[in-house]
N, C-alpha and C. Protein backbone atom coordinates (compact mmCIF):
# COMPACT_ATOMS: atom_id res chain seq x y z
N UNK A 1 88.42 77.48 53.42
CA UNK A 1 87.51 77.07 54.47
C UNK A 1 86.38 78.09 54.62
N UNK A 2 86.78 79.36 54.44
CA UNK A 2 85.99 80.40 54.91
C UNK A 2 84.68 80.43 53.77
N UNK A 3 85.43 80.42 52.43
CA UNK A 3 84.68 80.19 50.86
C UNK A 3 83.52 78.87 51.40
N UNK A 4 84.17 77.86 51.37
CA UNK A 4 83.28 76.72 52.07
C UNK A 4 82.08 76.48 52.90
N UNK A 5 82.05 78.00 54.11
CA UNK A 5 81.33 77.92 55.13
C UNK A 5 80.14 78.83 54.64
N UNK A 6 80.36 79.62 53.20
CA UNK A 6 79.76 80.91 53.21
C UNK A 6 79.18 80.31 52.25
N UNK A 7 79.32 79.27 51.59
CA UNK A 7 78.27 78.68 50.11
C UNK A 7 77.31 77.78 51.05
N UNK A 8 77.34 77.52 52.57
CA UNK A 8 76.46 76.73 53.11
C UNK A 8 75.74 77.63 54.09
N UNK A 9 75.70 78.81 53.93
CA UNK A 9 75.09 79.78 54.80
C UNK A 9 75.09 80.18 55.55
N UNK A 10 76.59 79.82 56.54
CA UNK A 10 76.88 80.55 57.42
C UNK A 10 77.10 81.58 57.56
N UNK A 11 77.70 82.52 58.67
CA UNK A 11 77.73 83.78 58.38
C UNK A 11 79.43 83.75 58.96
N UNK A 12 80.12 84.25 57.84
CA UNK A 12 82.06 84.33 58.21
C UNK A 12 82.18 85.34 58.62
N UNK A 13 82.77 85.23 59.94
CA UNK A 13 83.59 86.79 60.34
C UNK A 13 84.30 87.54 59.66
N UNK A 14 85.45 86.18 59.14
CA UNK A 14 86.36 86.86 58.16
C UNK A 14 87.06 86.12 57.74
N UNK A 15 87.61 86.16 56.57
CA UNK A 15 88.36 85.07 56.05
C UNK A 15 89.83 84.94 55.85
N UNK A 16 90.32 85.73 57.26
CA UNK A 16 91.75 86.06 57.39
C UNK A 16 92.39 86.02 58.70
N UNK A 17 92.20 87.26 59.27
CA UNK A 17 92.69 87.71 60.17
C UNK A 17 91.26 88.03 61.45
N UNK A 18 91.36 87.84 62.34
CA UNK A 18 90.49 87.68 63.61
C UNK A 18 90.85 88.72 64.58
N UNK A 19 90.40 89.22 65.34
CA UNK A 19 90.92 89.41 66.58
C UNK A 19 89.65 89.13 68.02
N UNK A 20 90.55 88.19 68.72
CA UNK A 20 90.26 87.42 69.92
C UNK A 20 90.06 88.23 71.15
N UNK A 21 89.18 88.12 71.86
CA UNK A 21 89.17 88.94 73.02
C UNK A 21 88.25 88.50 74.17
N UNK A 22 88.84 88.57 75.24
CA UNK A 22 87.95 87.96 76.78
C UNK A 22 87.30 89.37 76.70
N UNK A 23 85.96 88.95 76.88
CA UNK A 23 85.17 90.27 77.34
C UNK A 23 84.94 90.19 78.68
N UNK A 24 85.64 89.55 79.42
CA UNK A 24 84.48 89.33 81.19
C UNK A 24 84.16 88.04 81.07
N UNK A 25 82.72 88.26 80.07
CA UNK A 25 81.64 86.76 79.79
C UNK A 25 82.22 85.96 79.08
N UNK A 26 83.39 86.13 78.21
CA UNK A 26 83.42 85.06 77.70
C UNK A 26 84.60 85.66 76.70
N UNK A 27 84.39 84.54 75.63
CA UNK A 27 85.96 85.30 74.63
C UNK A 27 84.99 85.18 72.85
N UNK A 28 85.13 86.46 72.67
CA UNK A 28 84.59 86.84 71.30
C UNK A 28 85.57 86.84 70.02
N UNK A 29 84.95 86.51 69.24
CA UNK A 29 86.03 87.32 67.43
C UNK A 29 85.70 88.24 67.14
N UNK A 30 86.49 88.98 66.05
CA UNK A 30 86.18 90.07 65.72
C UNK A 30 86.56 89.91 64.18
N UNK A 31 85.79 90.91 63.69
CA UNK A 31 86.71 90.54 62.06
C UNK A 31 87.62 92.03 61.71
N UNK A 32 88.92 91.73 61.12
CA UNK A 32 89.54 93.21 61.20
C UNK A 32 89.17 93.59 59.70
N UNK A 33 88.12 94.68 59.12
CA UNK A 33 87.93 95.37 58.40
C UNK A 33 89.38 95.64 57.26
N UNK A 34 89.01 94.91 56.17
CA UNK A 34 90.16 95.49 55.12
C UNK A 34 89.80 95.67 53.83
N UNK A 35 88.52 95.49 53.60
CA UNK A 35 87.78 95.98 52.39
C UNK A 35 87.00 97.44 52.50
N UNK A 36 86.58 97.83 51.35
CA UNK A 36 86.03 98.84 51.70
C UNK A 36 84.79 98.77 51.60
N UNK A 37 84.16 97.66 51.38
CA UNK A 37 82.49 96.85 51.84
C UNK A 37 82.78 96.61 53.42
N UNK A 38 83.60 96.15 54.37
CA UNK A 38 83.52 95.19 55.41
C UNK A 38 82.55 96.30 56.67
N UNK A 39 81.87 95.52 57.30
CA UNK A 39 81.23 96.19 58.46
C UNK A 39 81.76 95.52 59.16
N UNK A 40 81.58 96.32 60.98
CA UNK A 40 82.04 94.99 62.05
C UNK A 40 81.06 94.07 62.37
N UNK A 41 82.04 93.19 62.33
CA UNK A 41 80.74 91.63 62.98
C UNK A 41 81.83 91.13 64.13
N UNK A 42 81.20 90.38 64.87
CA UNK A 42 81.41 89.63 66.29
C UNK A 42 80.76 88.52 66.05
N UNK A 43 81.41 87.85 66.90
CA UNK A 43 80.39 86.35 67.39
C UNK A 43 81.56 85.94 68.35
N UNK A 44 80.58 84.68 69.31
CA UNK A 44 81.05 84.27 70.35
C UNK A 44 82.08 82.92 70.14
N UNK A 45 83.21 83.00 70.59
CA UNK A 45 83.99 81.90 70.28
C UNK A 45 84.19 81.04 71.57
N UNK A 46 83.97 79.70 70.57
CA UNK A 46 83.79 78.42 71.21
C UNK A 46 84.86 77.66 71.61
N UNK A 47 85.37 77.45 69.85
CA UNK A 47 86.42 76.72 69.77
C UNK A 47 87.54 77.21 68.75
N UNK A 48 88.68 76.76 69.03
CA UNK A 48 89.50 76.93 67.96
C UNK A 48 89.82 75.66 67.31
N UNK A 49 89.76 75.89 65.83
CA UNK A 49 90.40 75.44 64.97
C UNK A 49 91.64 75.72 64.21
N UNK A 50 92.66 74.67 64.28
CA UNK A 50 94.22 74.70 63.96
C UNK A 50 94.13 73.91 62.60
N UNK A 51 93.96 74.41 61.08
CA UNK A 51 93.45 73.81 59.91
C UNK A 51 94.54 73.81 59.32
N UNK A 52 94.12 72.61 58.27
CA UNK A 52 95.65 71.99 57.31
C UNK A 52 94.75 70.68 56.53
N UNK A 53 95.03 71.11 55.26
CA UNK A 53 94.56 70.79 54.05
C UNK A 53 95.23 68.84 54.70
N UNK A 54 94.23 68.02 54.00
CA UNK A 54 94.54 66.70 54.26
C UNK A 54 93.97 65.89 53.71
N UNK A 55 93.88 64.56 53.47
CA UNK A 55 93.44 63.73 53.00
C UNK A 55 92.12 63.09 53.62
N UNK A 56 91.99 63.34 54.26
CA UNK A 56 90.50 62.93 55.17
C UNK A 56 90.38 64.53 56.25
N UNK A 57 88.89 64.04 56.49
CA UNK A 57 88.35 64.68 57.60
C UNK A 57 88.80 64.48 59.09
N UNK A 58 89.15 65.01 59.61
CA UNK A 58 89.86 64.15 61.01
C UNK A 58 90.14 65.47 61.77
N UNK A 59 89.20 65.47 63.01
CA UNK A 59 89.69 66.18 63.97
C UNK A 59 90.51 65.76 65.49
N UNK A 60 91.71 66.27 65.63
CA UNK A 60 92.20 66.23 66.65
C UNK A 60 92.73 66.92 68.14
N UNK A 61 91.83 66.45 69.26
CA UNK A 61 91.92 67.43 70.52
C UNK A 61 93.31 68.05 70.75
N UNK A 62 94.08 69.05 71.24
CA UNK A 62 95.10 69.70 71.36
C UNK A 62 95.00 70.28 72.61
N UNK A 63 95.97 70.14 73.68
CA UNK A 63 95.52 71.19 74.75
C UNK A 63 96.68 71.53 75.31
N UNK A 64 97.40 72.09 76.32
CA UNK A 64 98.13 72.59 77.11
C UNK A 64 99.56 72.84 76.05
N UNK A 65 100.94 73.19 76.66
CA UNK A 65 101.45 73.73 75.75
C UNK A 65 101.26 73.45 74.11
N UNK A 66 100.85 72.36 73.80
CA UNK A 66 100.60 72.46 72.28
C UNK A 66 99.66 73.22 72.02
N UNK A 67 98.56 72.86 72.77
CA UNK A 67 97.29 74.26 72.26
C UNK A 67 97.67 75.35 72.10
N UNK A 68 98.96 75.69 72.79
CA UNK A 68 99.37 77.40 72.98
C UNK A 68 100.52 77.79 71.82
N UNK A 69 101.12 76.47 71.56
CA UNK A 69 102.50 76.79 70.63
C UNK A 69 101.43 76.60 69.06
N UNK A 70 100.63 75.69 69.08
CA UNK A 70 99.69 76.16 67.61
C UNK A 70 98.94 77.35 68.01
N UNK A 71 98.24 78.01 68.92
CA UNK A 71 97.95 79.20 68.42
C UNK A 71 98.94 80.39 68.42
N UNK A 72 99.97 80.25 69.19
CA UNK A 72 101.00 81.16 68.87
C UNK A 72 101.14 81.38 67.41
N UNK A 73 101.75 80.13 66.94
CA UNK A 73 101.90 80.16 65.70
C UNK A 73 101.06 80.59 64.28
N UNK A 74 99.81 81.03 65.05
CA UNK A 74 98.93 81.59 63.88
C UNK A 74 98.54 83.09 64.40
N UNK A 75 99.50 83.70 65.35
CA UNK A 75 98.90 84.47 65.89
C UNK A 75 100.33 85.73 65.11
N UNK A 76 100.01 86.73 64.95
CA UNK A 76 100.85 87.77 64.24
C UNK A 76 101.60 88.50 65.47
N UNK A 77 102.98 88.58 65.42
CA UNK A 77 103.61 89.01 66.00
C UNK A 77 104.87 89.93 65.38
N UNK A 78 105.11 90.97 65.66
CA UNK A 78 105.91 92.01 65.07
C UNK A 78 107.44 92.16 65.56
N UNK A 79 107.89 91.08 66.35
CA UNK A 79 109.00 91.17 67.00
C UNK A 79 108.98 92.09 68.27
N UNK A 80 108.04 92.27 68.53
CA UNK A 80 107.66 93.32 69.77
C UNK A 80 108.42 93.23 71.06
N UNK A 81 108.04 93.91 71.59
CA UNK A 81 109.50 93.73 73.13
C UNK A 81 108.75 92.48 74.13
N UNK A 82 110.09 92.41 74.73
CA UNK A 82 109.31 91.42 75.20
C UNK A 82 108.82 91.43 76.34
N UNK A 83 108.17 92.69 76.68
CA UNK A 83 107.24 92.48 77.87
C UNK A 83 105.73 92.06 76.99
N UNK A 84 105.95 92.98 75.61
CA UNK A 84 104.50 92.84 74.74
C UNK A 84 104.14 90.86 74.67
N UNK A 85 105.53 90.55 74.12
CA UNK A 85 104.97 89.09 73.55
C UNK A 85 104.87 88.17 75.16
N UNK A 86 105.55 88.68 76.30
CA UNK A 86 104.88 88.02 77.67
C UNK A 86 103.39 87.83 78.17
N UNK A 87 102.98 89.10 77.81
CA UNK A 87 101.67 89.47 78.00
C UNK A 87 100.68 88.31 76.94
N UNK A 88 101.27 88.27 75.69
CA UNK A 88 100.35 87.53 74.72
C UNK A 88 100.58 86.22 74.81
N UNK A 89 101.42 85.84 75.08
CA UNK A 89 102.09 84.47 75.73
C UNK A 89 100.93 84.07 77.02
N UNK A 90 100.83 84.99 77.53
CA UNK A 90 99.79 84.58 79.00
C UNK A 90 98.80 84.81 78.36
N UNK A 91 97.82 85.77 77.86
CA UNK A 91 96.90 85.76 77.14
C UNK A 91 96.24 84.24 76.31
N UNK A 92 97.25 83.97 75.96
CA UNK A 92 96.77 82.15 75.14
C UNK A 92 96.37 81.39 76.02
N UNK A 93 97.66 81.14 77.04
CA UNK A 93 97.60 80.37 77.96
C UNK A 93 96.43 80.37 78.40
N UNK A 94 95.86 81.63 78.98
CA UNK A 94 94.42 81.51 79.96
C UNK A 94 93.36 81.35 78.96
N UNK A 95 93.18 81.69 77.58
CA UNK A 95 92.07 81.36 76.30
C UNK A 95 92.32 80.05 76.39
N UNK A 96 93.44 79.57 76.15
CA UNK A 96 93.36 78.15 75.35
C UNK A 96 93.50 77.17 76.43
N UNK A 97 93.84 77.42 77.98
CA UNK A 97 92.15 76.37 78.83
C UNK A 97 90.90 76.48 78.90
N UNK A 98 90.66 77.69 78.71
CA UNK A 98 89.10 77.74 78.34
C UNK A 98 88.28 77.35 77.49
N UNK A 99 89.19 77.55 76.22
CA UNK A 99 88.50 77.13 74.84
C UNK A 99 89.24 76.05 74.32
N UNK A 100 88.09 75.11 73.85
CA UNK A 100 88.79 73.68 73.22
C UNK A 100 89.83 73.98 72.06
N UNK A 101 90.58 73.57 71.82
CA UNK A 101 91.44 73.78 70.41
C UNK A 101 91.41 72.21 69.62
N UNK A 102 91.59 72.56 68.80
CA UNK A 102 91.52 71.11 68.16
C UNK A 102 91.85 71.35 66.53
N UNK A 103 92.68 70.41 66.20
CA UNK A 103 93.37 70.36 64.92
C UNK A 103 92.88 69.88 63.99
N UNK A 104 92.34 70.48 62.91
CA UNK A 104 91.30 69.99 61.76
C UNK A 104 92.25 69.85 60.35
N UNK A 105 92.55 68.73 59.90
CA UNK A 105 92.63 68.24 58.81
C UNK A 105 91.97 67.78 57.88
N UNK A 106 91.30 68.40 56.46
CA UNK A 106 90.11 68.63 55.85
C UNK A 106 90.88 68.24 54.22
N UNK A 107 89.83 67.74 54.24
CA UNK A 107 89.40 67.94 52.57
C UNK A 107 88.86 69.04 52.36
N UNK A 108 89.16 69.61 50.92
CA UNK A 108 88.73 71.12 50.92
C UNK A 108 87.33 70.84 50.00
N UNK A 109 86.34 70.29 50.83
CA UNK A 109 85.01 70.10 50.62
C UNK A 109 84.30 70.22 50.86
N UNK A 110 82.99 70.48 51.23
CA UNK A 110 81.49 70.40 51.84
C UNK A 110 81.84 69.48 53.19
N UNK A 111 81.94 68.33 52.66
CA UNK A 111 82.53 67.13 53.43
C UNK A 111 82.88 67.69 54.67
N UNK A 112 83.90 68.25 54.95
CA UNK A 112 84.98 68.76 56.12
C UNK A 112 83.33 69.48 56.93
N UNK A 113 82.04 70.38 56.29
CA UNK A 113 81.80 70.90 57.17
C UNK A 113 80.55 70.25 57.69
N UNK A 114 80.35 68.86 57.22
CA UNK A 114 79.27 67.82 57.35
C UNK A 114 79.77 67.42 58.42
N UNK A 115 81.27 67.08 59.02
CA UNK A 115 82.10 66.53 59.63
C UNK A 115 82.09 66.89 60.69
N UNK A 116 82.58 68.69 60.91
CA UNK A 116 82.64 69.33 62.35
C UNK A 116 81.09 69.11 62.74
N UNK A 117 79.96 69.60 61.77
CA UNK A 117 79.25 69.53 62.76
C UNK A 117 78.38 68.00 63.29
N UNK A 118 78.94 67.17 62.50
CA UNK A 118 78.16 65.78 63.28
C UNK A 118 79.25 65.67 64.40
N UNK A 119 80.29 65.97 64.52
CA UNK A 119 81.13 65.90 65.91
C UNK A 119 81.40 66.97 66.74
N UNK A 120 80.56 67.76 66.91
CA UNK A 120 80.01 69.03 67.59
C UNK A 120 79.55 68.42 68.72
């Protein structure tokens, strides 16, 4: 997806790993540096996307505990104690009413990004 977005000129945070954060104003990405080219970049996040290779283009709205159990599920967790994973547990919760989530099933094509944005 990330390969995809960057042959059409966007600009990718990163093509892995993110890190999410309420600043006050709003909730930003981050890209976590693992090359030894990478600089930091930011940008403002809108929406989430929950992606999975598919036979058509098709996006689908997601919200309340499902919004939270798919981003859990893409979110890295170390077995941490569990006051840590309480905290990140509430953390989703309050992102993911704020921010739309929505489940993108793509062709791994151009296509998929003709798609999000005529339904933007």
């Amino acid at each position: 997806m990330a390969r995809l977005w960057d042959y059409s000129g966007a600009k990718v945070i990163h093509d892995d790993r993110l890190i999410l954060r309420n600043t006050g104003s709003g909730y930003r990405m981050y890209n976590t540096p693992v090359y030894n080219n990478d600089e930091p970049l930011e940008s403002p996040l809108n929406k989430i996307f929950i992606i999975e290779h598919g036979d058509e283009n098709k996006l689908v709205p997601v919200k309340g505990a499902n919004a939270v159990s798919l981003i859990m599920a893409n979110c890295i967790q170390h077995n941490w104690g569990p006051d840590i994973i309480t905290r990140l547990l509430g953390s989703v919760s309050i992102m993911s009413a704020k921010i739309p989530t929505v489940k993108l099933s793509f062709k791994p094509d151009r296509s998929v990004i003709d798609h999000i944005l005529e339904n933007e």
